[in-house]
PDB file of N, CA and C in Angstrom:
ATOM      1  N   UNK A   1     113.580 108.094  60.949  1.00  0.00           N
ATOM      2  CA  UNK A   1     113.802 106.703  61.248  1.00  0.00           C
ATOM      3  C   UNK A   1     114.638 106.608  62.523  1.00  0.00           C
ATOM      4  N   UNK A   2     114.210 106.143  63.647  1.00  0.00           N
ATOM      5  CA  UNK A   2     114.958 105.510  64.724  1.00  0.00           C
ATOM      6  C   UNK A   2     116.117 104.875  64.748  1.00  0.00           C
ATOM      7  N   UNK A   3     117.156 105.206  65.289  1.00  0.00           N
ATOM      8  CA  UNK A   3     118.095 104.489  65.233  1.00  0.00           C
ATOM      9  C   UNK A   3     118.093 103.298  66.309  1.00  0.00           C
ATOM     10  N   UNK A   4     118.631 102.238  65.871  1.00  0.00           N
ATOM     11  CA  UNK A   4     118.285 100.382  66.169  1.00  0.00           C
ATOM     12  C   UNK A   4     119.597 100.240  66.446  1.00  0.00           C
ATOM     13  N   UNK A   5     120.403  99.967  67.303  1.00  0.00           N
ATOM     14  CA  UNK A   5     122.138  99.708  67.397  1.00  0.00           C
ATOM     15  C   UNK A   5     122.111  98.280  67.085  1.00  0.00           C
ATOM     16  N   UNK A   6     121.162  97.551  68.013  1.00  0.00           N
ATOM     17  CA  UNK A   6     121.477  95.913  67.379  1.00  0.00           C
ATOM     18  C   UNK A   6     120.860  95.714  66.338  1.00  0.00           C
ATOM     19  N   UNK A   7     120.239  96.415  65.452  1.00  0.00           N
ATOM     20  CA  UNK A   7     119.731  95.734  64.193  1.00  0.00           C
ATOM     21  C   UNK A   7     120.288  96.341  63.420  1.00  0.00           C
ATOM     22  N   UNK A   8     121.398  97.786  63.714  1.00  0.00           N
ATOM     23  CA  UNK A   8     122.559  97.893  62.787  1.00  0.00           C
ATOM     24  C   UNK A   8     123.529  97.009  63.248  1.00  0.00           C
ATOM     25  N   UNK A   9     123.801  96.640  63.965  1.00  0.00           N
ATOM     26  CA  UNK A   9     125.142  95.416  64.304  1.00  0.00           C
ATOM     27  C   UNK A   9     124.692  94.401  64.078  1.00  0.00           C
ATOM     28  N   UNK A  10     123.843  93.710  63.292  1.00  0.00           N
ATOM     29  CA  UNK A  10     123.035  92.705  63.164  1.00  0.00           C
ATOM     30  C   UNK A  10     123.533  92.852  61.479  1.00  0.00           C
ATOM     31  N   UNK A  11     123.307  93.932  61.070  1.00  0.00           N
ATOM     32  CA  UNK A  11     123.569  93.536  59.333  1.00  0.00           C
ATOM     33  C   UNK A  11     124.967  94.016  59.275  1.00  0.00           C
ATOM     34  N   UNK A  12     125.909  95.053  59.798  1.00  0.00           N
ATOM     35  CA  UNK A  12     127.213  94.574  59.644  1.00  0.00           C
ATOM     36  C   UNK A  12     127.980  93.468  60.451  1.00  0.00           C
ATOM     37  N   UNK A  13     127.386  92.621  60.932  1.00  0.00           N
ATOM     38  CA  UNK A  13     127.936  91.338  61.235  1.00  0.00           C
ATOM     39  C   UNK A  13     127.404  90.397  59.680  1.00  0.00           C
ATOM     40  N   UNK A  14     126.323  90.724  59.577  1.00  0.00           N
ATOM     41  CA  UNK A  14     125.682  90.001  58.727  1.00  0.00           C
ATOM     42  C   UNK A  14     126.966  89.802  57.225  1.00  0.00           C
ATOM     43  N   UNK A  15     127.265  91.321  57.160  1.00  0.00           N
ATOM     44  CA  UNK A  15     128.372  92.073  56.033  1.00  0.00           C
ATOM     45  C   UNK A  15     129.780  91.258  56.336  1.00  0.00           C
ATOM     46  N   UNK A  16     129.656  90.320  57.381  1.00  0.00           N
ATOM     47  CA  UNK A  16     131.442  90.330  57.737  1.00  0.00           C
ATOM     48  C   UNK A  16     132.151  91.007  58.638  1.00  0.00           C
ATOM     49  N   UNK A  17     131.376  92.682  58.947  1.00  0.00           N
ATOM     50  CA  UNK A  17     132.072  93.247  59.867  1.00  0.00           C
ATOM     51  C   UNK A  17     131.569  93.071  61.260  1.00  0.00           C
ATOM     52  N   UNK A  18     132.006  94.374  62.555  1.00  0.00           N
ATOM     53  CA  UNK A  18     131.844  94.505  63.131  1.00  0.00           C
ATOM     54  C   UNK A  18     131.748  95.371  64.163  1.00  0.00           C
ATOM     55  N   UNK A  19     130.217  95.835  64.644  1.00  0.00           N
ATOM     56  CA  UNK A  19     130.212  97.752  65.118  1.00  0.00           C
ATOM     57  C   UNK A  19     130.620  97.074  66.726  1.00  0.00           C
ATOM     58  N   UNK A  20     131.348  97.991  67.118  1.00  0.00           N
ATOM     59  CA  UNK A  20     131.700  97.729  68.501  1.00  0.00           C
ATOM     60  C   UNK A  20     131.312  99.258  69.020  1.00  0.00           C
ATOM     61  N   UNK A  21     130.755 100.056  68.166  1.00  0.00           N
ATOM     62  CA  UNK A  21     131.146 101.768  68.832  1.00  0.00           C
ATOM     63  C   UNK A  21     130.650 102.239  67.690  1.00  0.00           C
ATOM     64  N   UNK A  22     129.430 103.251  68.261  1.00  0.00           N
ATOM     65  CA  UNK A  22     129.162 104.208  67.482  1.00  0.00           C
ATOM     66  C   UNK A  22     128.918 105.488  67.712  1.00  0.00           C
ATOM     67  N   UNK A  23     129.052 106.185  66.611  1.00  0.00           N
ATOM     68  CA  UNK A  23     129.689 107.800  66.894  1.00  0.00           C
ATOM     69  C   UNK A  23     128.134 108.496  65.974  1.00  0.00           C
ATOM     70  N   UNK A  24     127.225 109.022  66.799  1.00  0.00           N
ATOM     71  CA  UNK A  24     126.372 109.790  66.167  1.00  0.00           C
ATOM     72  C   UNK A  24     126.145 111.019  65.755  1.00  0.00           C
ATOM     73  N   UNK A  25     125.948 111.598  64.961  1.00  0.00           N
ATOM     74  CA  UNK A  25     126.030 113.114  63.928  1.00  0.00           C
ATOM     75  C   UNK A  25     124.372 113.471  64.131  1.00  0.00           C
ATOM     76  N   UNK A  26     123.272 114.384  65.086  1.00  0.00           N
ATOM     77  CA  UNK A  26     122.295 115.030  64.793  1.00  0.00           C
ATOM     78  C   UNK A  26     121.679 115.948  65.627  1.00  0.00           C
ATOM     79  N   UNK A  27     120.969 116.517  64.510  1.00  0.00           N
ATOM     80  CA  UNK A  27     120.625 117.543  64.775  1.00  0.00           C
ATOM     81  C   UNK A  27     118.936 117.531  65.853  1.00  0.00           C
ATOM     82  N   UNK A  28     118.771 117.764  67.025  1.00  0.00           N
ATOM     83  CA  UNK A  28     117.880 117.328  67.828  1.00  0.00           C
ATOM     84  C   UNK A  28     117.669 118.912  68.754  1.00  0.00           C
ATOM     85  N   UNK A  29     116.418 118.357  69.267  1.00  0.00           N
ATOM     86  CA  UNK A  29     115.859 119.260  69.808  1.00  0.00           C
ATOM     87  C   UNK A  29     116.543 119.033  71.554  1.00  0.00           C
ATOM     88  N   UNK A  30     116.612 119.891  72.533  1.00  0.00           N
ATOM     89  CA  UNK A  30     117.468 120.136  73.437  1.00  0.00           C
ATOM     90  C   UNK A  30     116.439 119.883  74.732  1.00  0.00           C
ATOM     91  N   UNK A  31     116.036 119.050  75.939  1.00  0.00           N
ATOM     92  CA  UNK A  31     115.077 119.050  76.479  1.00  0.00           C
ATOM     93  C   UNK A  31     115.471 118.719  78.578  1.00  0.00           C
ATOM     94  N   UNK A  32     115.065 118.954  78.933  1.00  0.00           N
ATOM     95  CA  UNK A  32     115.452 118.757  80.987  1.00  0.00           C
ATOM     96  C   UNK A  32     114.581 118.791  81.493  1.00  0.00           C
ATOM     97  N   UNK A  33     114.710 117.006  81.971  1.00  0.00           N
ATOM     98  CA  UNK A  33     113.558 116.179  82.895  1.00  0.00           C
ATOM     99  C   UNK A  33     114.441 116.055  83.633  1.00  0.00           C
ATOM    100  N   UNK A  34     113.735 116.061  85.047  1.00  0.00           N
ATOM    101  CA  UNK A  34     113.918 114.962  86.351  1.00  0.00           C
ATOM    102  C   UNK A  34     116.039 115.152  86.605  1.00  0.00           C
ATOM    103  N   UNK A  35     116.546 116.466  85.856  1.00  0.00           N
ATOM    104  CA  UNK A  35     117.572 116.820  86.572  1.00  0.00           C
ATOM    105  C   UNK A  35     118.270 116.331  85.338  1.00  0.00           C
ATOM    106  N   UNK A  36     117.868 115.980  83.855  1.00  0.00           N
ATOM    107  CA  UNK A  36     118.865 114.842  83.344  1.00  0.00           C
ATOM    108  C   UNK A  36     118.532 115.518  81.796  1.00  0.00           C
ATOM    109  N   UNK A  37     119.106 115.799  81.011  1.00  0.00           N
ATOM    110  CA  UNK A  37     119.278 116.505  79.407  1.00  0.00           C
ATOM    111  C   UNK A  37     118.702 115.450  78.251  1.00  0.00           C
ATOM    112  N   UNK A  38     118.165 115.405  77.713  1.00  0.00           N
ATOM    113  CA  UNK A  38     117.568 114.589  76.786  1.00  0.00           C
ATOM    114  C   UNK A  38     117.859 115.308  74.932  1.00  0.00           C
ATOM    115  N   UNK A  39     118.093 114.351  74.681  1.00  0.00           N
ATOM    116  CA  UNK A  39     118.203 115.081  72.385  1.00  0.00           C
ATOM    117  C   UNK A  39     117.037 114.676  72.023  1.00  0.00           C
ATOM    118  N   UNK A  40     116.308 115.310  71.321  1.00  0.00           N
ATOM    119  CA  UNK A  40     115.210 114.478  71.053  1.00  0.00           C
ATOM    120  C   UNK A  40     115.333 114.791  69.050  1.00  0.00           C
ATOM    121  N   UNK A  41     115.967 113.960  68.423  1.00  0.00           N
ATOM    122  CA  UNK A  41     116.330 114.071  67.165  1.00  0.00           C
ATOM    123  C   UNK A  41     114.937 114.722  65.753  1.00  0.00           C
ATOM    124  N   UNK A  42     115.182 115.414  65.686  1.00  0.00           N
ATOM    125  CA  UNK A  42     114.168 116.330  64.195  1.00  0.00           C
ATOM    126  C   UNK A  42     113.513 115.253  63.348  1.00  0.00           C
ATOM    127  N   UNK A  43     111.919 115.176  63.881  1.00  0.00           N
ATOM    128  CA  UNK A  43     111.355 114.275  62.638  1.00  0.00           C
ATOM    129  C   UNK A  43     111.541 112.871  63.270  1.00  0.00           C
ATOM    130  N   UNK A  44     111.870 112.204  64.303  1.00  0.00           N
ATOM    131  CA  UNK A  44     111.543 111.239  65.105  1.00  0.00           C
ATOM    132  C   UNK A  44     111.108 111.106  66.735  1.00  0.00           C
ATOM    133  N   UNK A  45     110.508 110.091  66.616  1.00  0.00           N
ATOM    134  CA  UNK A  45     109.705 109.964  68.016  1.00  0.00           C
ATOM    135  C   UNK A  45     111.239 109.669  69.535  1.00  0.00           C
ATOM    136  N   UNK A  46     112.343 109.293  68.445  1.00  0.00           N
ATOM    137  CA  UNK A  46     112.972 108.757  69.569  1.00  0.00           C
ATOM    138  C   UNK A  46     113.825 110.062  70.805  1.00  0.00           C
ATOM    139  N   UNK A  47     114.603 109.357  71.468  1.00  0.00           N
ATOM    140  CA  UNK A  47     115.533 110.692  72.424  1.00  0.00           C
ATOM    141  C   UNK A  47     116.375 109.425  72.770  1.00  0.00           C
ATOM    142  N   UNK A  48     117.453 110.368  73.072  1.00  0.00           N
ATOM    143  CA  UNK A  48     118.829 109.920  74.120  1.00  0.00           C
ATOM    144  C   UNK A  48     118.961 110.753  75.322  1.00  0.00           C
ATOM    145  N   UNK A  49     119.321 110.194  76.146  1.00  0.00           N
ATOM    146  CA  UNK A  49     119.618 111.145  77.080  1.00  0.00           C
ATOM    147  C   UNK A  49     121.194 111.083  77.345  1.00  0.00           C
ATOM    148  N   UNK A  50     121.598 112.398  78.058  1.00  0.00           N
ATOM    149  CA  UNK A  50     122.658 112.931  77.814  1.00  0.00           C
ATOM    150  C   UNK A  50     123.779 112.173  78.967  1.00  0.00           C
ATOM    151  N   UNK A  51     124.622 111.534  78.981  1.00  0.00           N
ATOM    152  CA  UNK A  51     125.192 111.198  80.056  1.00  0.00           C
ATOM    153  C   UNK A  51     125.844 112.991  80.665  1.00  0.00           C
ATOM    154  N   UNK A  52     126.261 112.894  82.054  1.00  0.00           N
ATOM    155  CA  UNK A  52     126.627 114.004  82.947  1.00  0.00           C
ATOM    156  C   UNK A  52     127.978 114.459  82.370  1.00  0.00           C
ATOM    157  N   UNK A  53     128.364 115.006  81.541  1.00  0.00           N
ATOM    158  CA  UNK A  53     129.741 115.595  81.569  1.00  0.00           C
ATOM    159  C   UNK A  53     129.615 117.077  81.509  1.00  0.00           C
ATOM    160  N   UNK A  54     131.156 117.622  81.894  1.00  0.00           N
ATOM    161  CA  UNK A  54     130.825 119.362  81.734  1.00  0.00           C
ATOM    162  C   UNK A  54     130.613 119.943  80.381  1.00  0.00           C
ATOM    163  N   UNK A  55     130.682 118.898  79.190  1.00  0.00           N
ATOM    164  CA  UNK A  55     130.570 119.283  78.055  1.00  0.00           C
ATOM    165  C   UNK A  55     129.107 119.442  78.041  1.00  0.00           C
ATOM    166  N   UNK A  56     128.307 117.971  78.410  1.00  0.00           N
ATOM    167  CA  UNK A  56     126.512 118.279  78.683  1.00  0.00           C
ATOM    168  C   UNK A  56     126.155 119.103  79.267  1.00  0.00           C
ATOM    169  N   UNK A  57     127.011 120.196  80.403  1.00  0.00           N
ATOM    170  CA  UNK A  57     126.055 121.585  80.789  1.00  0.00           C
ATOM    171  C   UNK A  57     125.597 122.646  79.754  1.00  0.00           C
ATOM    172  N   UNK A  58     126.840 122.513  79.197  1.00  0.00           N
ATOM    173  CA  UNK A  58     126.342 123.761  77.786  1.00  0.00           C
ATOM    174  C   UNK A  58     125.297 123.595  77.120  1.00  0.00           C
ATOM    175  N   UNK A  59     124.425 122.267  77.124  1.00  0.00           N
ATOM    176  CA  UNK A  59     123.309 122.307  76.693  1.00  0.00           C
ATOM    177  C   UNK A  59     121.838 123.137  77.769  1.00  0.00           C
ATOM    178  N   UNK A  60     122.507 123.401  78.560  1.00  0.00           N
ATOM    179  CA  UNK A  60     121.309 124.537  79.537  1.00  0.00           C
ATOM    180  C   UNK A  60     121.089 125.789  78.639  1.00  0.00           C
ATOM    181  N   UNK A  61     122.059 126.179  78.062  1.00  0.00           N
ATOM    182  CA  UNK A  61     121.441 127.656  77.606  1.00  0.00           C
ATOM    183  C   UNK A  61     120.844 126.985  75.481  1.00  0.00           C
ATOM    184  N   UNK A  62     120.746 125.577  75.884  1.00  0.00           N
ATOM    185  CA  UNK A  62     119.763 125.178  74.376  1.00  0.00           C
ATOM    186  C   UNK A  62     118.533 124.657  74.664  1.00  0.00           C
ATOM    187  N   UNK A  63     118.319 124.876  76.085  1.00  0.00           N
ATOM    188  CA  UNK A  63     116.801 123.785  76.560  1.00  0.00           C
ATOM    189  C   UNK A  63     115.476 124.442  75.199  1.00  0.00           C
ATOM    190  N   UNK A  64     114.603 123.514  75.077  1.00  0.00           N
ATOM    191  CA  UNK A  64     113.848 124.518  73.924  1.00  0.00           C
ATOM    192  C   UNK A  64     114.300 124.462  72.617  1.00  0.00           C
ATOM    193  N   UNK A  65     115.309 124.530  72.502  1.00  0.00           N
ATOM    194  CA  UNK A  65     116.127 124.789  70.928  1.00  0.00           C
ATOM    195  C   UNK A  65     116.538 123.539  70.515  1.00  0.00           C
ATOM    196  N   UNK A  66     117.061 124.163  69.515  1.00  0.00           N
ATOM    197  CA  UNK A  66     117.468 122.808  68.547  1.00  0.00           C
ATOM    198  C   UNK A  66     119.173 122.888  68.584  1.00  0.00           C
ATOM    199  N   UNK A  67     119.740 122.007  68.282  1.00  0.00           N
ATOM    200  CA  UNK A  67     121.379 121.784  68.174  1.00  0.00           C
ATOM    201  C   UNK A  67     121.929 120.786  67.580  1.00  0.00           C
ATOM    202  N   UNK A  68     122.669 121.076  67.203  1.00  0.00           N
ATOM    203  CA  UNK A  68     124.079 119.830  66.112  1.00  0.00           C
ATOM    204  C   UNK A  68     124.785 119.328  67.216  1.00  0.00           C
ATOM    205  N   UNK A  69     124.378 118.003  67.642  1.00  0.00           N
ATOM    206  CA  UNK A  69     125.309 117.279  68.432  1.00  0.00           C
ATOM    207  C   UNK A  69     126.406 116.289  67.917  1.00  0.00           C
ATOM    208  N   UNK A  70     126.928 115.387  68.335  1.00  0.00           N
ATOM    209  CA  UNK A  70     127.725 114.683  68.182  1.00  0.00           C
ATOM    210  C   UNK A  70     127.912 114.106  69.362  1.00  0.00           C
ATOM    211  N   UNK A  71     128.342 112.494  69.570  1.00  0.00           N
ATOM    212  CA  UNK A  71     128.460 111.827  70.797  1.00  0.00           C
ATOM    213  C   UNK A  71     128.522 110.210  70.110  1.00  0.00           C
ATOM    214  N   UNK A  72     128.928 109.833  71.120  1.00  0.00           N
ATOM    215  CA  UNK A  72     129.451 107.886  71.135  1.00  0.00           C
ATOM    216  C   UNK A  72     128.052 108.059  72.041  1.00  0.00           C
ATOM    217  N   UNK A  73     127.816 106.536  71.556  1.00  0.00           N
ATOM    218  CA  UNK A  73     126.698 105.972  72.039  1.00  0.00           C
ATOM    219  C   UNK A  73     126.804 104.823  73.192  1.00  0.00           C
ATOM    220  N   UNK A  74     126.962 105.116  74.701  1.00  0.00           N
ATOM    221  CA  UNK A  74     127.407 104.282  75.291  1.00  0.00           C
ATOM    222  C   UNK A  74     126.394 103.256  76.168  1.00  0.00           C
ATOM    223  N   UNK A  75     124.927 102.978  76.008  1.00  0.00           N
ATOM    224  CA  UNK A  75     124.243 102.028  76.115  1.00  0.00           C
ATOM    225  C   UNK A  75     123.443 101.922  75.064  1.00  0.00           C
ATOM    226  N   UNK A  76     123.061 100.316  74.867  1.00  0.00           N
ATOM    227  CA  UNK A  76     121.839 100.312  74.065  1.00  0.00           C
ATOM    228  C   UNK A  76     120.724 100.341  74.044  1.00  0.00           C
ATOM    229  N   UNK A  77     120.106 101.251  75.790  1.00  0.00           N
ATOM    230  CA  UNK A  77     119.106 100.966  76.119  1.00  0.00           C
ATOM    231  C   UNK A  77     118.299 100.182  76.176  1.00  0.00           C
ATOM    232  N   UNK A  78     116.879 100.428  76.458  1.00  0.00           N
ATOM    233  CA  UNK A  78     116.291 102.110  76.578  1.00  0.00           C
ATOM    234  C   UNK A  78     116.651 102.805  77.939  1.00  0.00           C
ATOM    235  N   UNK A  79     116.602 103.774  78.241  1.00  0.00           N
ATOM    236  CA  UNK A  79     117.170 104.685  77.076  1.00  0.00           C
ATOM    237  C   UNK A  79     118.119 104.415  76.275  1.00  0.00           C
ATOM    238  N   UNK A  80     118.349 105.398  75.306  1.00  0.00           N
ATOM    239  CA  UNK A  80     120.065 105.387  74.594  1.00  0.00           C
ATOM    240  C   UNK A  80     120.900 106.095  75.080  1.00  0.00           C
ATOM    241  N   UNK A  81     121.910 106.527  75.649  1.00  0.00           N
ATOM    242  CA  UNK A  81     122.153 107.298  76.101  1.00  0.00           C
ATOM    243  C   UNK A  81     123.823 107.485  75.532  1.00  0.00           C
ATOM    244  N   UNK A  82     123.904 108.432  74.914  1.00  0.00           N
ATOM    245  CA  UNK A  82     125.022 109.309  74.477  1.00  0.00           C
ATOM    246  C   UNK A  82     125.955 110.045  75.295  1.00  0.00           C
ATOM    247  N   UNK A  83     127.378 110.048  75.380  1.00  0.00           N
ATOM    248  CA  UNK A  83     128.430 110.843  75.787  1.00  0.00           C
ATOM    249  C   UNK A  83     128.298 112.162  74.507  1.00  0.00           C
ATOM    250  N   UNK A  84     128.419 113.336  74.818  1.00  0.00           N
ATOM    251  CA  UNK A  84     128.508 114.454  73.876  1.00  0.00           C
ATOM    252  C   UNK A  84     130.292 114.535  73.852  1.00  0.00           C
ATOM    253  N   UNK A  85     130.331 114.681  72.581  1.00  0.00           N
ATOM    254  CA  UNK A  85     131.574 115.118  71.905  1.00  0.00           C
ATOM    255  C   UNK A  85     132.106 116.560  71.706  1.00  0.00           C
ATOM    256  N   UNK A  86     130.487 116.971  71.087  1.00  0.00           N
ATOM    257  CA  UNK A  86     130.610 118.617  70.579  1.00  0.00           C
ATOM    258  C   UNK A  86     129.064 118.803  70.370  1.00  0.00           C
ATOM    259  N   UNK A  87     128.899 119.543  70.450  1.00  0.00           N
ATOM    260  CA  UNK A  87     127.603 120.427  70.527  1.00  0.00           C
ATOM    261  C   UNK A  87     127.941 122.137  70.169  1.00  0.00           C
ATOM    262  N   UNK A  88     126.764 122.601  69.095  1.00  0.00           N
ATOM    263  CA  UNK A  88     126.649 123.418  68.882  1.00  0.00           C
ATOM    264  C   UNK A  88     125.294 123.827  68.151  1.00  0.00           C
ATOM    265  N   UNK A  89     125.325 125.561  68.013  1.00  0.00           N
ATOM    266  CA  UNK A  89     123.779 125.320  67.804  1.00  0.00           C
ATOM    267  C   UNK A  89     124.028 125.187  66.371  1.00  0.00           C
ATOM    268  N   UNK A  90     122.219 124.873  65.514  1.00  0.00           N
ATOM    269  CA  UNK A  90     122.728 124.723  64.142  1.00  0.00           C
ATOM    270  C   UNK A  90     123.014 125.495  63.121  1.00  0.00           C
TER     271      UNK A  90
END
């Protein structure tokens, strides 16, 4: 299942609350287009791409592979595009 940021902030507003920031947990396949790192998450059509930090180089020696990421989600696209937190393989 795709993750939807405004149609999850859509039902916790709905709840009373409110997502201002979200922090994603998965496990995705590791991919490099056009100079730029892409997740492409296990069992969905979707991807994020990686914003530039020195934490996102370490994903060069996962191109191909799969990995346990973690990252804040800092547009709502399209793309989506994720800051990495931690990365490792799985």
């Amino acid at each position: 299942m795709p993750f939807e940021p405004e149609k999850f902030r859509a039902a916790v507003k709905q709840g009373g609350g409110d997502a201002r920031r979200f922090e994603l947990q998965l496990r995705a396949t590791v991919e490099r287009r056009d100079g730029r790192y892409y997740l492409r998450p296990v069992g969905v059509t979707q991807q994020f791409v990686v914003r530039e930090t020195p934490l996102a180089r370490k994903l060069e020696a996962f191109i191909g592979k799969q990995v346990r990421a973690r990252g804040t989600l800092i547009s709502a696209g399209p793309p989506l595009t994720l800051e990495l937190t931690d990365v490792a393989p799985p």
